[in-house]
Protein backbone atom coordinates (compact mmCIF):
# COMPACT_ATOMS: atom_id res chain seq x y z
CA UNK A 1 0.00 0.00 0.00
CA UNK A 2 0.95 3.35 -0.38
CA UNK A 3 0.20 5.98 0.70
CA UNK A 4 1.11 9.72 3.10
CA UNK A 5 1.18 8.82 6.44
CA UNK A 6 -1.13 10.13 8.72
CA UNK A 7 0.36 9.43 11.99
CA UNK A 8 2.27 12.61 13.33
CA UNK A 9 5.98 11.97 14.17
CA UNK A 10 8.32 14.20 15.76
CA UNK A 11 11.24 12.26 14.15
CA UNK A 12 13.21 14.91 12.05
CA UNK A 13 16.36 13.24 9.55
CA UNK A 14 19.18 15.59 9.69
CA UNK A 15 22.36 15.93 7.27
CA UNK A 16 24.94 13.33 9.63
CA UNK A 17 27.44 16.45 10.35
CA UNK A 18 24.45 17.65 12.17
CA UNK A 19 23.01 15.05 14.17
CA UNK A 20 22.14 11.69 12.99
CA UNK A 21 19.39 9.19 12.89
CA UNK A 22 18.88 5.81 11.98
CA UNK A 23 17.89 2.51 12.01
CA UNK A 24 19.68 -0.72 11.29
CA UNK A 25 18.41 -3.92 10.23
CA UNK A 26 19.05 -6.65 12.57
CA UNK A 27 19.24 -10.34 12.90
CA UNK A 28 19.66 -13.16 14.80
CA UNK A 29 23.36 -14.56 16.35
CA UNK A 30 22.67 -18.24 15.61
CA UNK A 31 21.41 -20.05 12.19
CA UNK A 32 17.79 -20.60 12.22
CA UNK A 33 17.18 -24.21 13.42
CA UNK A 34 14.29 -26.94 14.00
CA UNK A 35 13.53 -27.66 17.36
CA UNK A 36 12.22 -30.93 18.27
CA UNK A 37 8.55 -31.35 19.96
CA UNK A 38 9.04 -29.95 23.36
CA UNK A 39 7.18 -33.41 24.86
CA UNK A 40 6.66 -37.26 23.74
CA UNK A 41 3.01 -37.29 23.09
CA UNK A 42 2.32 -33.99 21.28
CA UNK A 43 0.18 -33.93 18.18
CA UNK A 44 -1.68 -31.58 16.52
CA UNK A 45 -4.36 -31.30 14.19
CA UNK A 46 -6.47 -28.24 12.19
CA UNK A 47 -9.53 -27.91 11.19
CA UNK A 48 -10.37 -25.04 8.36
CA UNK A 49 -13.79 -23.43 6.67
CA UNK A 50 -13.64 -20.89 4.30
CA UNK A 51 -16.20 -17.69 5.47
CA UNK A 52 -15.90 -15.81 2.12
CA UNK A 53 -15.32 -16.59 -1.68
CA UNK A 54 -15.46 -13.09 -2.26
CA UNK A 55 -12.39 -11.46 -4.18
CA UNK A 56 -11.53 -8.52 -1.74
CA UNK A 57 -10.15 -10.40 1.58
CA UNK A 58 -9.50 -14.15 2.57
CA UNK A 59 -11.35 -15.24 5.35
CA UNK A 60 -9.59 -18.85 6.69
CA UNK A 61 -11.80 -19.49 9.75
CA UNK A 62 -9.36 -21.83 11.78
CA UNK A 63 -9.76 -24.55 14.92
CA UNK A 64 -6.39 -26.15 16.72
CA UNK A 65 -7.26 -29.55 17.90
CA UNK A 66 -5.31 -31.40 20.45
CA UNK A 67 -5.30 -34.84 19.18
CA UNK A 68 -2.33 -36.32 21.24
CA UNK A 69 -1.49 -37.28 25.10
CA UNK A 70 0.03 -34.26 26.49
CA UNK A 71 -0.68 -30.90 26.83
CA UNK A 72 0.46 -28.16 23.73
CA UNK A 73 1.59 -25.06 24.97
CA UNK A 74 0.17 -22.73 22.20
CA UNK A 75 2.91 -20.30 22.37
CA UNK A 76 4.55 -23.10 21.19
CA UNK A 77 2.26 -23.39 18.20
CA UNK A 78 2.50 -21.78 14.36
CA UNK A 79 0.14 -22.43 11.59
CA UNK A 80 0.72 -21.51 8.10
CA UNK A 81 -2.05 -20.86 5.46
CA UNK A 82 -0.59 -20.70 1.74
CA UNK A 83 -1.52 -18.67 -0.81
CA UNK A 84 -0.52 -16.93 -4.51
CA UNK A 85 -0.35 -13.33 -4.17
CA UNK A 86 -2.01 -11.30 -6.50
CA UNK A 87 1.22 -9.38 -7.74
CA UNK A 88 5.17 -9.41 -6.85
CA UNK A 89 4.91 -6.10 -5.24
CA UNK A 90 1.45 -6.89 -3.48
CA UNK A 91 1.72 -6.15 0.29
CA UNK A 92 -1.22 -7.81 2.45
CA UNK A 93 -2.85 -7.04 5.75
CA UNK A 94 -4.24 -9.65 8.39
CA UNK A 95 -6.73 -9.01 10.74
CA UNK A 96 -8.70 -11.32 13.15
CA UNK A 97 -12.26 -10.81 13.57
CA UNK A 98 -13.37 -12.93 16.89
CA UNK A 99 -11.51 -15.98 18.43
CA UNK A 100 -12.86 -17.98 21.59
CA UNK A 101 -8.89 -17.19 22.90
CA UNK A 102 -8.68 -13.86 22.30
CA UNK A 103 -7.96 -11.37 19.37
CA UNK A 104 -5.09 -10.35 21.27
CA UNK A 105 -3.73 -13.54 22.13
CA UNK A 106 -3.08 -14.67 18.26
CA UNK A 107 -0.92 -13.35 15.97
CA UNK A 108 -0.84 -12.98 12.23
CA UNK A 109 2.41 -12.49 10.08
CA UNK A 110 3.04 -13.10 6.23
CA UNK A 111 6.05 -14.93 4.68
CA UNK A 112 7.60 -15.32 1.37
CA UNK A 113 8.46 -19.04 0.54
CA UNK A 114 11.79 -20.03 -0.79
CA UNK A 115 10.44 -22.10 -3.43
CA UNK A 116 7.06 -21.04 -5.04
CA UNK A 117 4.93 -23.16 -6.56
CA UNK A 118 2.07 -22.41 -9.24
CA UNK A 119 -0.49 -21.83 -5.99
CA UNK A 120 1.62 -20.58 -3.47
CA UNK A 121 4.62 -17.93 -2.92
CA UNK A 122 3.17 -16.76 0.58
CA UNK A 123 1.94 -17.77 3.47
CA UNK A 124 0.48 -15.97 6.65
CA UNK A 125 1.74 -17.66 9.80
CA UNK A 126 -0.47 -17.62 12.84
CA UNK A 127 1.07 -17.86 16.04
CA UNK A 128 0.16 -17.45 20.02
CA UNK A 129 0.93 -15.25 22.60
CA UNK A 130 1.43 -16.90 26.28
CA UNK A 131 -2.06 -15.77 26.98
CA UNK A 132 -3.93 -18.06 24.95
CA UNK A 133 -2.49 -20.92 27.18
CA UNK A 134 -2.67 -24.42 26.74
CA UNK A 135 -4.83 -27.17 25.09
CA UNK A 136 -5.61 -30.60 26.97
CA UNK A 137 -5.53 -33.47 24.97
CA UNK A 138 -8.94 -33.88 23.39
CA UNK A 139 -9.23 -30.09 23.84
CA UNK A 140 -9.26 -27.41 21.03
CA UNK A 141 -8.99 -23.73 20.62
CA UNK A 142 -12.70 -22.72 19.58
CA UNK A 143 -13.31 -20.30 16.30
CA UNK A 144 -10.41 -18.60 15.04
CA UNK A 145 -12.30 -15.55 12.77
CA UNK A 146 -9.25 -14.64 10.75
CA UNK A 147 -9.26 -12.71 7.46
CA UNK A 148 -6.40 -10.72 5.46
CA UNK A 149 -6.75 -8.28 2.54
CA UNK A 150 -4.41 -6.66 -0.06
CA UNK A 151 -3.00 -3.74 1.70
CA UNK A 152 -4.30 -1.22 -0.63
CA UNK A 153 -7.73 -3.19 -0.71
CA UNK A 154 -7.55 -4.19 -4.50
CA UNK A 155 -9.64 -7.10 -5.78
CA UNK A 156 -7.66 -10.69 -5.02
CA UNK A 157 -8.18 -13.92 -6.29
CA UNK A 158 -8.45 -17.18 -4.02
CA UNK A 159 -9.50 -19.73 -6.73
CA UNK A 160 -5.18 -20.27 -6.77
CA UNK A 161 -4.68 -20.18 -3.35
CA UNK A 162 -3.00 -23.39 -2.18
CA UNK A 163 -4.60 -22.98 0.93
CA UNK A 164 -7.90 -21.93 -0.39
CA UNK A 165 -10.97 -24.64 -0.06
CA UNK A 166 -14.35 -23.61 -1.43
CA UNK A 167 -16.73 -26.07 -0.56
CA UNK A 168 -15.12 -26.16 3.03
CA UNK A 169 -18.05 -24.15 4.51
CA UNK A 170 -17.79 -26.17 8.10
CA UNK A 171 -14.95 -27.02 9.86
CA UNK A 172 -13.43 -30.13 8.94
CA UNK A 173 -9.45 -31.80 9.21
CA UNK A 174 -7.60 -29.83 6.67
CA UNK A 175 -4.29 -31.08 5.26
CA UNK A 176 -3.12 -28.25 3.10
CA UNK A 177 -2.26 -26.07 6.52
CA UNK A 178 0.08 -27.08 8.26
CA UNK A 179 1.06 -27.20 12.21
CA UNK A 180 4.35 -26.73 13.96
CA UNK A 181 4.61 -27.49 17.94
CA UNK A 182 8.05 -26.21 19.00
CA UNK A 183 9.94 -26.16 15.71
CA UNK A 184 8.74 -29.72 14.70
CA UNK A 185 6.20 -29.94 11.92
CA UNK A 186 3.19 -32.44 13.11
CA UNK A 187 0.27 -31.43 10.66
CA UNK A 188 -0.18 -30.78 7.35
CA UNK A 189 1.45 -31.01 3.89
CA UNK A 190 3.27 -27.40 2.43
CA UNK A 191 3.35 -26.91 -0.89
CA UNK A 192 5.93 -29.01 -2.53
CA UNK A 193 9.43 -28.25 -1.51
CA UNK A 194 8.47 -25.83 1.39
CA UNK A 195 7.95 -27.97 4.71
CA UNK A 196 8.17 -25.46 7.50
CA UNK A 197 10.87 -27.41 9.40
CA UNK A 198 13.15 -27.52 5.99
CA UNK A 199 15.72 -24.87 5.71
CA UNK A 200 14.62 -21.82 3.79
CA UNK A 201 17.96 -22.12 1.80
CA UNK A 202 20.89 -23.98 0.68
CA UNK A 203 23.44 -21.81 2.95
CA UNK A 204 25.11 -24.45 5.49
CA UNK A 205 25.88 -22.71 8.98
CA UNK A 206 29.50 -24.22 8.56
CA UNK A 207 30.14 -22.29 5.12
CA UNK A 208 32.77 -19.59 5.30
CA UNK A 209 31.59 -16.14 4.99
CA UNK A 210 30.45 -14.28 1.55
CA UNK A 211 33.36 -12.55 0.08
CA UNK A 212 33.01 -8.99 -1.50
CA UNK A 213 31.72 -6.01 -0.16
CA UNK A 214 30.17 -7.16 3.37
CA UNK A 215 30.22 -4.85 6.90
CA UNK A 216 29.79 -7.24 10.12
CA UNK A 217 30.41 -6.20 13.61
CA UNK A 218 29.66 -7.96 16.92
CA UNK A 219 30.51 -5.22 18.97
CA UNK A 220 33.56 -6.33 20.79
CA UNK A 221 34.23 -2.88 22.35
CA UNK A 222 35.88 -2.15 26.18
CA UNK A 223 33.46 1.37 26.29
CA UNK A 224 32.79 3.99 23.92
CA UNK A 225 35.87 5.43 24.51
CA UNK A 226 37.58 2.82 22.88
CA UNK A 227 39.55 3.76 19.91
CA UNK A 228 38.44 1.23 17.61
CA UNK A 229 34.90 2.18 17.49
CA UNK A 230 35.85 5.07 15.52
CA UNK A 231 38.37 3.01 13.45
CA UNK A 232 35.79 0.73 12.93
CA UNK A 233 33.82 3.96 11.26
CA UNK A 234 31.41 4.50 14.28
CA UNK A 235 30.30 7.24 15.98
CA UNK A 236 28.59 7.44 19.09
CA UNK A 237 26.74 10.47 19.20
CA UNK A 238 27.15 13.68 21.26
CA UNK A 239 26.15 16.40 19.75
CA UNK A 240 22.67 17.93 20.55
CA UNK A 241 19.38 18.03 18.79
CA UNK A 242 16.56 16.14 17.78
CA UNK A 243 14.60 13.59 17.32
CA UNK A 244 12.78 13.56 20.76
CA UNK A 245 12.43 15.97 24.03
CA UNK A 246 14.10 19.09 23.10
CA UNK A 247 16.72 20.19 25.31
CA UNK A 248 17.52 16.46 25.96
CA UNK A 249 21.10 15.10 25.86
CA UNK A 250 22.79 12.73 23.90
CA UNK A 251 25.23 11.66 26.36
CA UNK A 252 27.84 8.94 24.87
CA UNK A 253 28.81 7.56 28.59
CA UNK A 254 25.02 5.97 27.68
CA UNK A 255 26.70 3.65 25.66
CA UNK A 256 28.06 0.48 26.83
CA UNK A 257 29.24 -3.13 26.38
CA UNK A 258 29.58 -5.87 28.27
CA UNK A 259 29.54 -9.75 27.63
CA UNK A 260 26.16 -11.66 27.82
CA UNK A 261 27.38 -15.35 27.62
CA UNK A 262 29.88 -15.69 24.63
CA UNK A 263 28.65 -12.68 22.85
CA UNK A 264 29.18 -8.61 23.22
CA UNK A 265 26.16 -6.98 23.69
CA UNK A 266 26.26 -3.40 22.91
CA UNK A 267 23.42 -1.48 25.66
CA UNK A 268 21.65 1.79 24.52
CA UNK A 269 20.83 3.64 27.80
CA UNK A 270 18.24 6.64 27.95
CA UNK A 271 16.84 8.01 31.27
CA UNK A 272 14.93 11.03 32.41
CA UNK A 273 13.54 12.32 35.47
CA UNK A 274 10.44 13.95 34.08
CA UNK A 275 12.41 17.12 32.51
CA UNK A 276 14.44 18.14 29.66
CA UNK A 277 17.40 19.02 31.79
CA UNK A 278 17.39 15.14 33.06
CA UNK A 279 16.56 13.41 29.92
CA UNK A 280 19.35 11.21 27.73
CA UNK A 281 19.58 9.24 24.63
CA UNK A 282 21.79 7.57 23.04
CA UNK A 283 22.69 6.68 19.65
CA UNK A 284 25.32 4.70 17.39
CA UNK A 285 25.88 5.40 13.44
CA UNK A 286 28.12 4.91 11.16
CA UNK A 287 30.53 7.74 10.15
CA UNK A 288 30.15 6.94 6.44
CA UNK A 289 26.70 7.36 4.35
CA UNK A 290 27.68 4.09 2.07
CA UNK A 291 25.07 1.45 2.33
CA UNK A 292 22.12 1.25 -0.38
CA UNK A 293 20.94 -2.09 -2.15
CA UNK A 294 21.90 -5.19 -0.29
CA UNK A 295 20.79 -6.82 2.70
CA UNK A 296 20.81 -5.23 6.40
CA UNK A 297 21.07 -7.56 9.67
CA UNK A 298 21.13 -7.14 13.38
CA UNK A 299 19.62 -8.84 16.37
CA UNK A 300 18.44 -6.18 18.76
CA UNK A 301 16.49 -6.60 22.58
CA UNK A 302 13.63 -4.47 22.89
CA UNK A 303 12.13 -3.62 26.09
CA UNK A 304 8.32 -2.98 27.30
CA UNK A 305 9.80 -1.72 31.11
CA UNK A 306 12.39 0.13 32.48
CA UNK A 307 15.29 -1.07 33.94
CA UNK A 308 14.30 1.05 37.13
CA UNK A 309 11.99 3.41 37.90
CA UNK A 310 8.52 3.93 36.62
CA UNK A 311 7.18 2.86 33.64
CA UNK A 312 5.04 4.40 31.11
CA UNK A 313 7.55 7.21 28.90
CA UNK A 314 6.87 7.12 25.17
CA UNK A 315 9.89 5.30 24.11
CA UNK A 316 11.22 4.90 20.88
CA UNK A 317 13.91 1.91 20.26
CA UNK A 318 14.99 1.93 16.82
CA UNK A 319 17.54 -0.05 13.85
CA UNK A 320 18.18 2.05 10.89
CA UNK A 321 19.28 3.02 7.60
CA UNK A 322 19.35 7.34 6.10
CA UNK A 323 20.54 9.98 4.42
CA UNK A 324 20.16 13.53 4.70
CA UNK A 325 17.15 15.31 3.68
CA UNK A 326 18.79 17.82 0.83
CA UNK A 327 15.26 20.42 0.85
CA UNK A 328 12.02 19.90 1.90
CA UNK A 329 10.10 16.93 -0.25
CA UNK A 330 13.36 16.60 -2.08
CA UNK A 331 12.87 13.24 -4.07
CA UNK A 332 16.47 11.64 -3.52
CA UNK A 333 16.09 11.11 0.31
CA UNK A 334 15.76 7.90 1.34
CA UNK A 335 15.29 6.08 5.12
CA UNK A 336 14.20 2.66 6.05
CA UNK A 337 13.27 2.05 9.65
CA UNK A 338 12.50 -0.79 12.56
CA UNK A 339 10.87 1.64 15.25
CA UNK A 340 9.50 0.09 18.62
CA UNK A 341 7.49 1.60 20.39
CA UNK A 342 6.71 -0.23 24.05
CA UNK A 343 4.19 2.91 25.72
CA UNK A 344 3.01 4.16 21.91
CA UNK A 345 3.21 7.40 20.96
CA UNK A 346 2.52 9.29 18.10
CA UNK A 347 -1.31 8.45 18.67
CA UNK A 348 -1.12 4.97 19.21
CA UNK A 349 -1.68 3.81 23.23
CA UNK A 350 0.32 0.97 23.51
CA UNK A 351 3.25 -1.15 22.40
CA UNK A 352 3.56 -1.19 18.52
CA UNK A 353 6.79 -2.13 16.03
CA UNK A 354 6.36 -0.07 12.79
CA UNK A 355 8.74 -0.40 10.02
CA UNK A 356 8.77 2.34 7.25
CA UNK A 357 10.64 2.99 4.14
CA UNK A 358 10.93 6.84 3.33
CA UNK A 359 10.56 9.26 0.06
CA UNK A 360 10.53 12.30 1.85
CA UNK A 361 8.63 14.63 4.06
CA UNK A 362 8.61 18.12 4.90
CA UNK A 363 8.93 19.39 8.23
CA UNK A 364 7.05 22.89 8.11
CA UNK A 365 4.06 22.09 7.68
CA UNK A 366 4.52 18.58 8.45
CA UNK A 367 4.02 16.13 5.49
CA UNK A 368 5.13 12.89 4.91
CA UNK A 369 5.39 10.49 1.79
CA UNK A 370 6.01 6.77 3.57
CA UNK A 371 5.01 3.15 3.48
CA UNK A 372 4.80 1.33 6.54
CA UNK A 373 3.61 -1.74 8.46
CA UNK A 374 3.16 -2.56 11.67
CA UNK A 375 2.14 -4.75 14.51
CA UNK A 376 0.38 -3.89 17.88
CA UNK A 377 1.94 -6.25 20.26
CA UNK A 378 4.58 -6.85 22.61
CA UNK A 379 8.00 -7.30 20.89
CA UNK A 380 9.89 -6.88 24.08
CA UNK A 381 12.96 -9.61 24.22
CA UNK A 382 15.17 -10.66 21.36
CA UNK A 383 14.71 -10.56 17.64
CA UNK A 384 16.37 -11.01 14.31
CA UNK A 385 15.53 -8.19 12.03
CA UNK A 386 16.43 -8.13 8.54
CA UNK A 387 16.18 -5.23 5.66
CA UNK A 388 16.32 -6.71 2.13
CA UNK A 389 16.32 -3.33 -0.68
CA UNK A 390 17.12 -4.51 -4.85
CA UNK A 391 15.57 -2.89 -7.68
CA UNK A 392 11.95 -4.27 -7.05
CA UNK A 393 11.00 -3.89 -3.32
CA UNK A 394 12.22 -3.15 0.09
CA UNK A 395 11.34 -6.51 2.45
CA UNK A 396 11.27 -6.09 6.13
CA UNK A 397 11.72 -9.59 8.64
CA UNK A 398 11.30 -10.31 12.06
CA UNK A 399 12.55 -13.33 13.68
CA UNK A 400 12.36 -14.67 10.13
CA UNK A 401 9.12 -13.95 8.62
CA UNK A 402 7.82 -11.42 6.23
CA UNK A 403 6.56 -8.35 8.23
CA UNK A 404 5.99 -5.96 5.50
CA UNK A 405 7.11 -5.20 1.84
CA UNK A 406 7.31 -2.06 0.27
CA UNK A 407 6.95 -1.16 -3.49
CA UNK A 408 9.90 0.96 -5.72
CA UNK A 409 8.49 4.41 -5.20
CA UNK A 410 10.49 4.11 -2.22
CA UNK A 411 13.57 2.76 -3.40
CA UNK A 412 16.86 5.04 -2.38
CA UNK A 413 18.75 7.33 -4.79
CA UNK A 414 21.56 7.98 -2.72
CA UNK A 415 24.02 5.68 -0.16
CA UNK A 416 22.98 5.63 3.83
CA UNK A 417 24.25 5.77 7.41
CA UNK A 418 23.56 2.59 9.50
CA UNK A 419 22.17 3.73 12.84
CA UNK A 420 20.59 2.67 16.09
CA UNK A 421 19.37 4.85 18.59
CA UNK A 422 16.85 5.31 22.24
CA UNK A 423 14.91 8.31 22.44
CA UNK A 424 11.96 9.59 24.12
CA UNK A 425 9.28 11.05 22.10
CA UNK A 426 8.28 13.79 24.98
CA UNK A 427 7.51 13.80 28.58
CA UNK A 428 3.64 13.18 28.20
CA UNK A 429 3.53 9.63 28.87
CA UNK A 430 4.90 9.75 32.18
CA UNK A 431 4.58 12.71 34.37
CA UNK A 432 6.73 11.53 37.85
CA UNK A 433 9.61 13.20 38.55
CA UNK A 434 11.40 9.91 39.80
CA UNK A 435 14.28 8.73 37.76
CA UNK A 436 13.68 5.92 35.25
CA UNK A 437 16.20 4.44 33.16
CA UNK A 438 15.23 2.26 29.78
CA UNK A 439 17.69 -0.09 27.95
CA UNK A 440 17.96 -1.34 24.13
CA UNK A 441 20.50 -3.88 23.12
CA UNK A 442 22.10 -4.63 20.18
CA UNK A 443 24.06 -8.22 19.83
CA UNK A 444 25.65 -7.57 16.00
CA UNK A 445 25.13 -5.93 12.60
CA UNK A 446 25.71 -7.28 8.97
CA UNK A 447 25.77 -5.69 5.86
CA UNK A 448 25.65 -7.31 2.16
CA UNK A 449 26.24 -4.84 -0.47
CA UNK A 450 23.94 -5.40 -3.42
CA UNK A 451 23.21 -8.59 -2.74
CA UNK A 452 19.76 -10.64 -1.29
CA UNK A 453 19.92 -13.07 1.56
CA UNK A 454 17.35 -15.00 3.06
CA UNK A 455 16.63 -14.54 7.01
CA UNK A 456 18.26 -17.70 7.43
CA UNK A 457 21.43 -17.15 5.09
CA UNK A 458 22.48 -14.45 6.59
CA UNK A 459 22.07 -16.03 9.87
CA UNK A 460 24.24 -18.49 8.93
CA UNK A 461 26.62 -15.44 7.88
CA UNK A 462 26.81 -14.32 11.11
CA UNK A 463 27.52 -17.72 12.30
CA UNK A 464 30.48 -18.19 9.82
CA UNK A 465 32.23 -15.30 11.43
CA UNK A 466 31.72 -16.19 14.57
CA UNK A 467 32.60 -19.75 14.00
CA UNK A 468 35.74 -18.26 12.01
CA UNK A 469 36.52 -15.99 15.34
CA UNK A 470 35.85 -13.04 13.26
CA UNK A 471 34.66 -9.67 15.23
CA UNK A 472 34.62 -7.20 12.71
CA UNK A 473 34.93 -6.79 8.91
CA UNK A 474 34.53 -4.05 6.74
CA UNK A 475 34.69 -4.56 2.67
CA UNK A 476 32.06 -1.76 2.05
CA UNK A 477 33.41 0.84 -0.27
CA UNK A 478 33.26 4.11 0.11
CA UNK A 479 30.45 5.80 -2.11
């Protein structure tokens, strides 16, 4: 879909000898892997009716049946419904109706499979939240009212929809979804060639890394006063300005690292105390606007609370890619962003992850030409998050599925900075004058210039170089 946005940010871009925003793409540390059932005993089944034939959204009406001896844990649970989208560039929206569980405890998220078929090259993955619980054996979930519609609400066609079963107008045992518990697939036949426990590609974990022009880092710093950040072409930001409270600081000594198992984690710190004067946030970009096409990695911990104090500030916690904004609604500016936010803000009330790939804006009078999806649930914890951009769309991933897809109006012109940053929005979300002190973490980045990897290749990217001992690489020319 696209589309001005309509939700009012106070994020302003700004030329990087200024101050500097952005948001990096971000994956996981470890190759994506199968995980065996979590318990001897579990088995699964679905049952599917189709609520609408029409051609402008899908309506798979869904039931998870417990047909095994122990209990599932439906957190535990993913099921995937295939289907042919209606273009390469469409982009597709999923909403659920009712469900005996909960709206809010099920989750809908599309993917792109790695080997299409002539009725499938998506599928939307539904998954659980802890709240939905746990199913007895014998027991089942109840109605699952689920629907999803081109984003821009053009007509669709189900009649080649892999998924799709006409004359299934009560619920029945359907084998064309399938059913993972765990990792382990245990209902259900995928198109051919694209089992949801098979790898999504041919990239072995073991395989050295790509050679050419590739930027990884996994943050192996002492503090952010050590010299090889900035030989490493980092900056950690000091100067003041915007985005957020004005007045704030952008204190460096907010960045830190520190070793979380075998790994260096870099921490984002931003705190307040209610006032401009006591507010800080932090940011880390690269000194060098060179990254465009290619693929952008990084595995980043959100959080929904603070670290101390009260909760409730309008946070933003952010991975990045931008360039400087040359004049207002100039045409060649260009910024792709993961943006979590765990209080909302900008008019939403509560936690939502928006990603959003930038033409431009003007900032007097505000106006914005964007693209973005998003998701209104907790993200706190880790995730993978990946930024694909060629010459026919800009793909956004989290933890390994499709969460949006953006067409080529948005495509960049010019290179980009790699940034991640913590900021508050303002001060309205959370009036107390008692410190509070909020913390985003960052475990690695990649970068692969001009070239396309799957979720799970470069995973196993970031795995070669760690396997290899490798800490840091650079091969990304100059632009």
């Amino acid at each position: 879909m696209s589309r001005n946005s309509t939700r009012q940010r106070t994020t302003r871009p700004w030329t990087r000898t200024a101050v500097a925003t952005a948001t990096a793409a971000v994956l996981g540390a470890t190759a994506l892997g199968v995980s065996p059932a979590s318990a001897a005993g579990e088995a699964l089944t679905v049952q599917y009716r189709q609520s609408s034939a029409g051609g402008d959204q899908v309506e798979p009406w869904l039931k998870a049946v417990n047909t095994g001896s122990a209990p599932v844990a439906l957190s535990q649970v993913k099921i995937r419904y295939y289907f042919k989208a209606d273009s390469a560039s469409s982009s597709y929206t999923y909403a659920c109706s009712w469900a005996v569980k909960g709206c809010a405890n099920i989750t809908g998220t599309f993917g792109t499979l790695p080997h299409p078929t002539a009725t499938a090259d998506r599928y939307l993955e539904i998954g659980f939240t802890a709240g939905a619980g746990s199913l007895a054996p014998g027991a089942d979930t109840g109605d699952m009212q689920l629907r999803f519609h081109r984003s821009n609400w053009q007509a669709l066609n189900q009649a080649d929809d892999y998924s799709f079963g006409p004359s299934r107008t009560s619920y029945g045992n359907w084998s064309k979804v399938t059913a993972t518990v765990a990792g382990a697939q245990v209902w259900g036949t995928a198109p051919e060639g694209n089992d949801p426990t098979d790898p999504t590609d041919p990239t072995d974990p073991t395989d050295p890394p790509p050679t050419g022009a590739t930027l990884f880092d996994d943050f192996n710093y002492t503090s952010h006063t050590d010299p090889s950040i900035a030989a490493h072409g980092w900056s950690v930001r000091a100067n003041s300005g915007g985005p957020g409270v004005p007045g704030a600081t952008w204190d460096p000594q907010n960045v830190t690292f520190a070793k979380e198992g075998t790994n260096s984690i870099m921490n984002l710190e931003s705190s307040t105390a209610g006032t401009a004067q006591s507010t800080e946030h932090s940011e880390v970009l690269t000194q060098a606007s060179k990254f465009k096409n290619g693929t952008y990695a990084a595995r980043v911990r959100f959080s929904d609370a603070p670290r101390s104090g009260p909760d409730g500030d309008r946070l933003v916690q952010t991975f990045f890619t931008i360039n400087d904004l040359k004049a207002p609604m100039a045409d060649d500016y260009a910024e792709y962003d993961f943006e979590y936010l765990p209080n909302g803000g900008w008019g939403e009330p509560a936690n939502i992850l928006y990603t959003t790939s930038w033409e431009t804006y003007r900032p007097d009078p505000w106006e914005a030409v964007n693209q973005h999806s998003e998701s209104r649930t907790s993200f706190a914890g880790w995730h993978d998050l990946v930024l694909t951009i060629d010459n026919n769309a800009i793909v956004y991933y989290v933890d390994g599925q499709e969460f949006g897809r953006h067409d080529t109006r948005y495509l960049p012109e010019r290179p980009m900075s790699i940034n991640f940053n913590q900021w508050l929005i303002d001060l309205a979300g959370q009036t107390s004058t008692t410190p509070r002190t909020y913390d985003q973490k960052v475990d690695y980045v990649l970068h692969v210039k001009d070239k396309v990897l799957t979720p799970a290749q470069a995973a196993a990217t970031v795995a070669a170089y760690r396997t290899a001992g490798t800490t840091f690489v650079d091969g990304v020319p100059s632009a």
